[in-house]
Protein backbone atom coordinates (compact mmCIF):
# COMPACT_ATOMS: atom_id res chain seq x y z
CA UNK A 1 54.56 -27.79 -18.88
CA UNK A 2 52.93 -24.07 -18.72
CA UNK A 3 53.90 -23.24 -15.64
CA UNK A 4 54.37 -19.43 -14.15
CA UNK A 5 57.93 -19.81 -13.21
CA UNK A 6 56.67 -15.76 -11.08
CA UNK A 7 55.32 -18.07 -8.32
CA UNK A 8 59.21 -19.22 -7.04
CA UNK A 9 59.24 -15.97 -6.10
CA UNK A 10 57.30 -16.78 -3.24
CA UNK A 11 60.04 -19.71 -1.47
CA UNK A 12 62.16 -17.63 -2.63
CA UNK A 13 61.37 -15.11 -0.88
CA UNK A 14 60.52 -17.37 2.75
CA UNK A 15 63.84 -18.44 2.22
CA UNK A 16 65.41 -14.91 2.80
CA UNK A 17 63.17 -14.57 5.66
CA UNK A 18 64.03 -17.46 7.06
CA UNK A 19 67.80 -16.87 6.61
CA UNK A 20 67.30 -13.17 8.87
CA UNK A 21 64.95 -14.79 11.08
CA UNK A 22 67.91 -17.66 11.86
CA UNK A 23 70.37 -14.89 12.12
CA UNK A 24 68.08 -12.87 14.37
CA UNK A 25 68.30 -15.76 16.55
CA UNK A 26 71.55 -16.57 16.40
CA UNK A 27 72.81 -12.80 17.06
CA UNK A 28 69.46 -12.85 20.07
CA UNK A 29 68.40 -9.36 18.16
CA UNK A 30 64.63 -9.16 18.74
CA UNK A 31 63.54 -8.80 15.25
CA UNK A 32 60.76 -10.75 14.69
CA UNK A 33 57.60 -11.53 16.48
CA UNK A 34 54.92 -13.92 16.04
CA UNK A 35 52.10 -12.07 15.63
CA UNK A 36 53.56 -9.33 13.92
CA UNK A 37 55.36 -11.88 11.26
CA UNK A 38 51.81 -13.75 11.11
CA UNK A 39 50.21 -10.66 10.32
CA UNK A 40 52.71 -9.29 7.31
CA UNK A 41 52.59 -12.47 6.11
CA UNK A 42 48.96 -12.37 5.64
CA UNK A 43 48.61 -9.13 4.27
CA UNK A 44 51.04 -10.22 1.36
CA UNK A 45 49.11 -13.42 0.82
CA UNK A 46 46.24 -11.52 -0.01
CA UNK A 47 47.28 -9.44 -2.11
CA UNK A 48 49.16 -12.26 -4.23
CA UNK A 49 46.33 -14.45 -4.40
CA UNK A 50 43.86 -11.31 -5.85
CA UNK A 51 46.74 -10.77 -8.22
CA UNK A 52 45.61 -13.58 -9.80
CA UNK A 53 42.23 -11.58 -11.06
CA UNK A 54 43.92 -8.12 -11.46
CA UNK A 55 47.67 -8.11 -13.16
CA UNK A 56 45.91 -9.14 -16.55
CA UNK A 57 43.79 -6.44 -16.27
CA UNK A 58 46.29 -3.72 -15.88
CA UNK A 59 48.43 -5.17 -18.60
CA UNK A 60 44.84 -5.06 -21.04
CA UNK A 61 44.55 -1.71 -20.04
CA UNK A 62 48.12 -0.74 -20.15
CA UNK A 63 47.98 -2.49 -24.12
CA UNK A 64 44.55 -0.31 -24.74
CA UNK A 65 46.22 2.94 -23.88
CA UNK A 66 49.28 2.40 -25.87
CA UNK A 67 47.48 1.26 -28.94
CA UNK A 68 45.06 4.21 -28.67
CA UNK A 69 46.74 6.99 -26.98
CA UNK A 70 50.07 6.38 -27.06
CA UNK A 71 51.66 10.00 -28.02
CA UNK A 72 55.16 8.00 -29.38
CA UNK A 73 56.25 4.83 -30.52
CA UNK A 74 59.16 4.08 -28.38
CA UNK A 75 61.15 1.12 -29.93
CA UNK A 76 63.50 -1.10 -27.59
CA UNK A 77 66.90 0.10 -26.81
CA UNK A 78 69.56 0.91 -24.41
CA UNK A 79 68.67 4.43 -24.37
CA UNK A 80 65.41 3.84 -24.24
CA UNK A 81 65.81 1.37 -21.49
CA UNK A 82 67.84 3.67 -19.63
CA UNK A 83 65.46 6.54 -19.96
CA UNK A 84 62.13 3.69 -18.51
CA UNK A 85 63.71 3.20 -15.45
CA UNK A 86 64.29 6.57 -14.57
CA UNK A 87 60.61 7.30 -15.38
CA UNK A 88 59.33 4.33 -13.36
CA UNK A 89 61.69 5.31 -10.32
CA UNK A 90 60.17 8.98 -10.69
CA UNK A 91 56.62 8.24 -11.21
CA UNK A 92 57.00 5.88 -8.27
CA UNK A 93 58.62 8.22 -5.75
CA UNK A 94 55.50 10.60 -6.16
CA UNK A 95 53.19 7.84 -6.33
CA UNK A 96 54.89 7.05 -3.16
CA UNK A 97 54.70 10.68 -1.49
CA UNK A 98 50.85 11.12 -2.48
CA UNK A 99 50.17 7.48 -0.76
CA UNK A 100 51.81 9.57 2.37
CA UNK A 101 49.80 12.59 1.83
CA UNK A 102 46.32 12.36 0.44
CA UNK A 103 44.13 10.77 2.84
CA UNK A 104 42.42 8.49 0.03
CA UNK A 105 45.98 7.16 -1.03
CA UNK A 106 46.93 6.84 3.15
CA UNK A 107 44.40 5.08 3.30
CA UNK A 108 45.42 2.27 1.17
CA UNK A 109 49.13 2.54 1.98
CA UNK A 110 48.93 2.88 5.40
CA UNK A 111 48.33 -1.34 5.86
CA UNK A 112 52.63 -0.93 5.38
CA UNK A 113 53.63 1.23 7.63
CA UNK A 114 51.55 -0.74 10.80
CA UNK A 115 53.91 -3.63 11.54
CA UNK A 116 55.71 -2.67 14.67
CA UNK A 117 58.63 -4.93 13.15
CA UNK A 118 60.78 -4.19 10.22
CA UNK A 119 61.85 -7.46 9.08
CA UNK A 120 61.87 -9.06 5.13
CA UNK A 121 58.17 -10.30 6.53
CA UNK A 122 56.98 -6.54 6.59
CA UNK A 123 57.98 -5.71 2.57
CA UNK A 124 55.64 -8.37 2.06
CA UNK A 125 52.72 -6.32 3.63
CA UNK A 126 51.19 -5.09 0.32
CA UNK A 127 47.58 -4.26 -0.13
CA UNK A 128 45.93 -5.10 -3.20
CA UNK A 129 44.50 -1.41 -2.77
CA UNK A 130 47.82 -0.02 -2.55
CA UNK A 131 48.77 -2.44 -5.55
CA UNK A 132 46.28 -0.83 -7.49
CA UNK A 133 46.60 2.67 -7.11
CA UNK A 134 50.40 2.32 -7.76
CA UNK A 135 49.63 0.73 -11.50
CA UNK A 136 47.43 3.87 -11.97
CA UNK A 137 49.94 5.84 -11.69
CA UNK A 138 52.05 3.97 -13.97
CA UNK A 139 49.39 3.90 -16.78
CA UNK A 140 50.96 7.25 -18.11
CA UNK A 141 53.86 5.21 -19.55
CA UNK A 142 52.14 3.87 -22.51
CA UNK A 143 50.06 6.75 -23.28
CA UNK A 144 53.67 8.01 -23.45
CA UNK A 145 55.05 5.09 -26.07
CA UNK A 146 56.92 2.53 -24.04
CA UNK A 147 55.00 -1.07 -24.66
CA UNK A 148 53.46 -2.80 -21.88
CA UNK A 149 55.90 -5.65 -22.12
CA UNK A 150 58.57 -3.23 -21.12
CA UNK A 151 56.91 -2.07 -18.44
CA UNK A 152 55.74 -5.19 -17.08
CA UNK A 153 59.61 -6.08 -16.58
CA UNK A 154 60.31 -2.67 -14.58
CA UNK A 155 57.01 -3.64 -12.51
CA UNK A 156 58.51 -6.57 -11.47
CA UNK A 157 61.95 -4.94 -10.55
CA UNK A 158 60.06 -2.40 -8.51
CA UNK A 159 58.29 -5.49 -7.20
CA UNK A 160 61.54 -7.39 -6.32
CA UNK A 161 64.11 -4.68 -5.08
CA UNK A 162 62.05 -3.22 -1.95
CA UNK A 163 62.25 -6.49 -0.67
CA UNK A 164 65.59 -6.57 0.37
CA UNK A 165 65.73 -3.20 1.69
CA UNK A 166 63.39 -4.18 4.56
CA UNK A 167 65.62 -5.52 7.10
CA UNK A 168 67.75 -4.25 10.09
CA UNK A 169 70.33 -7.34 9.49
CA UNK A 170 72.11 -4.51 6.95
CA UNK A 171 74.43 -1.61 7.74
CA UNK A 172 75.04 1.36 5.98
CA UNK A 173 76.89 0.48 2.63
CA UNK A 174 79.54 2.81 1.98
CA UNK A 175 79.36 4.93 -1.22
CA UNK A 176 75.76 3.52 -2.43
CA UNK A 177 74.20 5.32 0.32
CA UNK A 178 74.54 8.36 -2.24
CA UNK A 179 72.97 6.89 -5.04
CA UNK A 180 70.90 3.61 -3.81
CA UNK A 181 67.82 3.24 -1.67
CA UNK A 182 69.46 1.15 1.06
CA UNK A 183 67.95 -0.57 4.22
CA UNK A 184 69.73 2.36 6.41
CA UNK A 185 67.29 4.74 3.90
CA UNK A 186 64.29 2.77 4.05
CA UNK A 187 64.45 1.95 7.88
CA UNK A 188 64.11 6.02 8.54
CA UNK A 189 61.08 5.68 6.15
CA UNK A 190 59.04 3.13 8.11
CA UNK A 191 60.43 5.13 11.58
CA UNK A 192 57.57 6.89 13.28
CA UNK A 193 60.68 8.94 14.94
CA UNK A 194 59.69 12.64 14.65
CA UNK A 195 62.38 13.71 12.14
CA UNK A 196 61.85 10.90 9.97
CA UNK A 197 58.15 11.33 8.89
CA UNK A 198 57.37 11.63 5.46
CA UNK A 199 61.14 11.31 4.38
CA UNK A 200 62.60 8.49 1.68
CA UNK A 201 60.23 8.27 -0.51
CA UNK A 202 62.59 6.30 -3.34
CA UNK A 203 62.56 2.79 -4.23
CA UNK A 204 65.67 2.13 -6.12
CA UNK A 205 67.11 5.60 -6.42
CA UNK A 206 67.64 7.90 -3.53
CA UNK A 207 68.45 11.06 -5.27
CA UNK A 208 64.65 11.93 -5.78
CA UNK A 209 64.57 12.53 -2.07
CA UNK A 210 67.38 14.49 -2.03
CA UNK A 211 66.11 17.02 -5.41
CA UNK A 212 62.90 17.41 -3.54
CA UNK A 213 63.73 17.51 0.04
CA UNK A 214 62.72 14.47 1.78
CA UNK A 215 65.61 12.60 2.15
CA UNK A 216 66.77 11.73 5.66
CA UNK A 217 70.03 10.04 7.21
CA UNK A 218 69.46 7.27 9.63
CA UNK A 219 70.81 8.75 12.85
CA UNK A 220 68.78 7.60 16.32
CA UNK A 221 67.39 3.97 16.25
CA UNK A 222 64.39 4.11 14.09
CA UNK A 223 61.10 2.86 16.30
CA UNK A 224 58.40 1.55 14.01
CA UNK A 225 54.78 1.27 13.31
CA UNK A 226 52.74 4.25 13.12
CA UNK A 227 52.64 7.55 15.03
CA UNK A 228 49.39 5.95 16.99
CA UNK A 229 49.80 2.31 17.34
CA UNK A 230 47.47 -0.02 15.61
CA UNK A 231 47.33 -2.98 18.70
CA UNK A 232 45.48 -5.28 15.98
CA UNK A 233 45.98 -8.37 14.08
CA UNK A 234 42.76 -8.26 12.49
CA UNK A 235 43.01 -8.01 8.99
CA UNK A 236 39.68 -6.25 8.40
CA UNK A 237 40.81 -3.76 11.01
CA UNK A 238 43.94 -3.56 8.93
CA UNK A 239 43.12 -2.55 5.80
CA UNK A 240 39.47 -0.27 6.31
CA UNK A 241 40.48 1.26 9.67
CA UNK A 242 41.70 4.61 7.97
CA UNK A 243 38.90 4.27 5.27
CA UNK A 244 36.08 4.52 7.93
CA UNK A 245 38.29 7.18 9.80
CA UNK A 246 38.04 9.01 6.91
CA UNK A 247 34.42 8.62 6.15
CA UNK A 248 33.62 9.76 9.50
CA UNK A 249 35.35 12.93 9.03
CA UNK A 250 34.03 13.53 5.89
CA UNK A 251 30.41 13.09 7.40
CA UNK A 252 31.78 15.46 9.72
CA UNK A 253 33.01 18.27 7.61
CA UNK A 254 30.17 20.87 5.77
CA UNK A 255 30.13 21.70 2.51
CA UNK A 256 31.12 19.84 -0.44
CA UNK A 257 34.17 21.64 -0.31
CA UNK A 258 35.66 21.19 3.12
CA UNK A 259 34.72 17.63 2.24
CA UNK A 260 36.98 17.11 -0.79
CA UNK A 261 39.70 18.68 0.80
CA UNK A 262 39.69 16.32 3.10
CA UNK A 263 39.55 13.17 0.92
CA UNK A 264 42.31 14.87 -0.62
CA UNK A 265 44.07 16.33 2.65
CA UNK A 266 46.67 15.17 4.44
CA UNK A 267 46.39 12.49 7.19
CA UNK A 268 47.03 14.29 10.17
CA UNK A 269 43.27 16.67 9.16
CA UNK A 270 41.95 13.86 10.43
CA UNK A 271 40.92 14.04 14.23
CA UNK A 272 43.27 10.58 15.98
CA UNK A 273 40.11 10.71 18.56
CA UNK A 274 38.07 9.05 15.55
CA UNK A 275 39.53 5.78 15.70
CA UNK A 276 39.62 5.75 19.19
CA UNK A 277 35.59 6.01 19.13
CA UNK A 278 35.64 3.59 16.16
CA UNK A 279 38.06 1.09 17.87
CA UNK A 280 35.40 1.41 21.08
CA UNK A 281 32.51 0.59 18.83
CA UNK A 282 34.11 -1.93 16.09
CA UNK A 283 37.29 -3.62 17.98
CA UNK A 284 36.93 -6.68 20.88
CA UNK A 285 40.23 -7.43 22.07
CA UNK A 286 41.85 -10.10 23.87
CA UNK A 287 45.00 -9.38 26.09
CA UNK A 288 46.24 -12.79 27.24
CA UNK A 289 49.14 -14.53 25.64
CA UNK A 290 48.83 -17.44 23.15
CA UNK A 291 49.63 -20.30 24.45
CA UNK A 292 52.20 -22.61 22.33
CA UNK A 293 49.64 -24.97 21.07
CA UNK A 294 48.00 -22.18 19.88
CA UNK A 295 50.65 -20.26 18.06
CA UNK A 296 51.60 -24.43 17.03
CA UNK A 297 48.45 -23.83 15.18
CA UNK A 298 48.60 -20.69 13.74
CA UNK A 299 51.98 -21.34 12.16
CA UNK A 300 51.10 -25.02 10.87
CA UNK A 301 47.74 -23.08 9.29
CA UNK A 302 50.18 -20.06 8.10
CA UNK A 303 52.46 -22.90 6.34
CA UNK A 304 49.85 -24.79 4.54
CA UNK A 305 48.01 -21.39 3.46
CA UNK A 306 51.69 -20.33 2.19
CA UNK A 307 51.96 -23.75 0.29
CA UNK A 308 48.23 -23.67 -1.13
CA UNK A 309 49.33 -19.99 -2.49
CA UNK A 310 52.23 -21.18 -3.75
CA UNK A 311 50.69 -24.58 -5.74
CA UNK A 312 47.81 -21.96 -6.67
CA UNK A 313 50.56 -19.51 -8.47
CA UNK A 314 51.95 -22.14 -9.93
CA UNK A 315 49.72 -24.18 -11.33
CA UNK A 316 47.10 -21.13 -12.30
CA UNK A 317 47.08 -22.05 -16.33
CA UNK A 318 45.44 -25.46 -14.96
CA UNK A 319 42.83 -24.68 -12.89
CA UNK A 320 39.28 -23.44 -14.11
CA UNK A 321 38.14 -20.24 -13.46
CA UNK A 322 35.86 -21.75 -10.83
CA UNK A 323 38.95 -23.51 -9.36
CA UNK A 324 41.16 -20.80 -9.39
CA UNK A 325 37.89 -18.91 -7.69
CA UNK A 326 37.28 -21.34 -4.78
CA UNK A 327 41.51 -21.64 -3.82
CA UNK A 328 40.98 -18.04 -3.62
CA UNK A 329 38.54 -17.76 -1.37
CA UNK A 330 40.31 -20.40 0.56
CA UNK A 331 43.26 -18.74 0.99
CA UNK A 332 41.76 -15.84 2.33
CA UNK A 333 39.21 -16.92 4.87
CA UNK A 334 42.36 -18.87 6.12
CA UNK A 335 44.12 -15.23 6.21
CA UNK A 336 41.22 -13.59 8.23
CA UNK A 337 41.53 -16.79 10.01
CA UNK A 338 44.49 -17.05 11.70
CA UNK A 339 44.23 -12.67 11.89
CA UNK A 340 41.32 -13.70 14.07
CA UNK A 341 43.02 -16.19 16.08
CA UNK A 342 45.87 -14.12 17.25
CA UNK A 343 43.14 -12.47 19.02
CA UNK A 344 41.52 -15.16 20.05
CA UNK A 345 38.36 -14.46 18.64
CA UNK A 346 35.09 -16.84 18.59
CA UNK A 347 33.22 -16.95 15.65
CA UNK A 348 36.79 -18.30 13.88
CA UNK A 349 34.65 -21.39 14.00
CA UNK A 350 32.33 -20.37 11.03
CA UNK A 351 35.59 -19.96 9.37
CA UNK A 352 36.76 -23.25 9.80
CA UNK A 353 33.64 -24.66 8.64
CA UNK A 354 33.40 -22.22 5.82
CA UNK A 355 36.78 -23.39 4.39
CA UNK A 356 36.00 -27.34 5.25
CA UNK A 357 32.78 -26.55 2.89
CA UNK A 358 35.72 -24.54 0.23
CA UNK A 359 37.47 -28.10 0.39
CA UNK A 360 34.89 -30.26 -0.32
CA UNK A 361 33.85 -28.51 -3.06
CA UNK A 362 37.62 -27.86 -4.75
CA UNK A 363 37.92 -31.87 -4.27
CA UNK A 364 34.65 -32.09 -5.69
CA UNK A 365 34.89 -29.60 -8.75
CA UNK A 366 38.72 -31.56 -9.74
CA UNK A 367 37.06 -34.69 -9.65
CA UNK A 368 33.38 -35.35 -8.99
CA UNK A 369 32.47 -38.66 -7.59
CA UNK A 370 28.83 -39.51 -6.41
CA UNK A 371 29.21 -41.40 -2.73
CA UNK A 372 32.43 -38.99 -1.90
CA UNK A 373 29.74 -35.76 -2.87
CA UNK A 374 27.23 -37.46 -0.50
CA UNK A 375 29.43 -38.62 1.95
CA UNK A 376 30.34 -34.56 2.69
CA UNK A 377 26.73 -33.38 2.64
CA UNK A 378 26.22 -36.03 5.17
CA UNK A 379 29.63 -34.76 7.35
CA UNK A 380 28.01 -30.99 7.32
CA UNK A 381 24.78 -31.94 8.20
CA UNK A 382 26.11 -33.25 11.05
CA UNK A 383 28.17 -30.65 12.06
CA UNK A 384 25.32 -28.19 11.61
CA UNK A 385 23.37 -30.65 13.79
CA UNK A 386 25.54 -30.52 16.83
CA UNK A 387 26.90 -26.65 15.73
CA UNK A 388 26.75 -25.91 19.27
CA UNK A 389 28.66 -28.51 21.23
CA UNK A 390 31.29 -28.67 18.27
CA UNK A 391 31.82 -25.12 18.23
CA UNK A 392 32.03 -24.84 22.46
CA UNK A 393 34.44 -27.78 22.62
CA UNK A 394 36.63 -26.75 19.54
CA UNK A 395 37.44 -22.89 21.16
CA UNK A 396 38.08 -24.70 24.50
CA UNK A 397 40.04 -26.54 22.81
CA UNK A 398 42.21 -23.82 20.56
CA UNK A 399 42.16 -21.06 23.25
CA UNK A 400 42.37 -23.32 26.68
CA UNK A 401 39.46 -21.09 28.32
């Protein structure tokens, strides 16, 4: 069977989570949260399901460079090896620093650094944004010589270790603090603490931080999230927040000049009082707490989205493009969906009917059958009939209000 064996890294992955969430429990440390753990969760959903339509096309581009630009020919050895993964670990801590200091990077990179939890939940809150910007930066490897398959494997190392650094479960480890990014390193990094800003930039190593003066030792309990709470599960709010922050301030700022410094400023140029007007105009909250049949709901939708990914990963070399297309879509309406719900918004209901009409035509494109094709034209109609009462009864219903 063609498989891709890359999807068991996502049970693999909910089973370290689950193992720190059972030991959070068990050791009554408040380390996880519903809605924060819904909310990473769906962030690195996204961003694996639009892998689906953008790894290829960084490994074609990463094959086009090499074969027409590449300035060596770098043949595979131990050396050679050797000498890649200190380049990847150094392009990525200043890939890492700019996505902390240019306000166009920030932007993109900033979707990490919201969850107010620090958990194995939050390394999975990747933006396909910040996903993208990172390979950029990594397309100067085979202008340099090394092939694209070698640099596909460090890609997935750099994919794979970050993950395990994201978690409070770990102490300080000895000697390897010296040499390692730990989870003592990377917990100052996600701190919103004063004297941890903009420090531990690594991802494997450490000792880029401490050439270039960011590094920082985990001293006073690290408190996370940003320096100006986000207060939103919405995952539109999520990722385009700081983009419309910053196209506000660039509307702001005369001259083409002041204007590009500021795309290409640091974050804190930008006036916080912005988002505040933006989160006045854009944002409707609800305060009240879900109730369990609710957050019963959320988490059985959260399961079957993870499970649809995972089948989707999978079994990708079987579906059509068209397939592949729809399960897509699927996946993330049911993100935005259940981003929605843990604010108990309203119009969720066009959602759930948009992803009923997904379904029926998945079924429909696998195998297309006359009366069952009819049969769901006639269920929509009818819902579209009687939108009104359905949609008044089913929020009643979900939100008890």
């Amino acid at each position: 069977m063609h498989l891709n064996y890359l999807a068991l890294a996502v049970p693999l992955f909910l089973l370290f989570i689950g193992i720190e969430y059972y030991y959070s429990r068990r050791k009554n440390k408040p380390f996880f949260h519903f809605s924060e753990s819904v909310a990473n969760l769906n962030v690195g959903m996204a961003e694996r399901i639009t892998d689906l339509f953008t790894t290829g096309s960084f490994y074609f581009l990463y094959t086009w460079l090499h074969n027409n630009f590449a300035l060596f020919h770098i043949s595979s050895s131990l050396l050679t090896w050797v000498f890649l993964f200190l380049l990847t670990d150094f392009i990525w801590y200043w890939y890492h620093r700019y996505a902390h200091e240019i306000n166009l990077f920030w932007a993109a990179h900033i979707v990490h650094h919201q969850s107010e939890d620090f958990n194995y939940t939050t390394s999975t809150r990747i933006t396909m944004f910040q996903a993208g910007i990172r390979g950029s930066f990594w397309a100067i490897l085979p202008i340099i010589g090394f092939s694209p398959a070698m640099i596909a494997i460090f890609l997935l190392v750099h994919g794979a270790y970050p993950f395990f650094t994201h978690t409070q479960t770990i102490n300080k480890l000895g000697w390897i603090e010296y040499l390692l990014v730990t989870p003592s390193h990377h917990r100052v990094h996600h701190a919103s603490n004063p004297q941890y800003l903009d420090k531990n930039y690594g991802d494997i190593l450490i000792i880029w931080d401490k050439l270039f003066g960011t590094f920082a030792i985990e001293k006073e309990p690290p408190v996370y999230g940003l320096t100006k709470p986000l207060n939103s599960y919405s995952f539109f709010w999520q990722h385009f927040h700081h983009f419309l922050e910053l196209i506000v301030a660039v509307r702001r700022e005369k001259g083409f000049t002041g204007k590009f410094k500021l795309v290409f400023g640091k974050p804190e140029q930008i006036d916080p009082r912005i988002r505040t007007s933006l989160e006045r105009k854009l944002l409707r909250r609800y305060t009240t707490p879900l109730n369990k049949e609710l957050k019963n709901y959320i988490f059985f939708q959260t399961v079957i989205t993870l499970v649809l990914l995972f089948m989707v990963l999978l079994l990708e070399y079987y579906l059509t493009r068209n397939q592949l297309i729809i399960a897509a879509l699927f996946v993330l309406i049911s993100i935005v969906n259940t981003g929605a719900m843990l604010e108990k918004q309203y119009w969720i209901f066009y959602l759930e009917l948009t992803r009923l009409t997904l379904l029926l035509f998945f079924i429909n494109n696998i195998y297309f059958n006359l009366y069952f094709f009819v049969g769901c034209g006639i269920i929509l109609l009818s819902v579209l009939l009687f939108i009104k009462p359905i949609k008044q009864w089913y929020i009643t219903s979900l939100y008890r209000q």
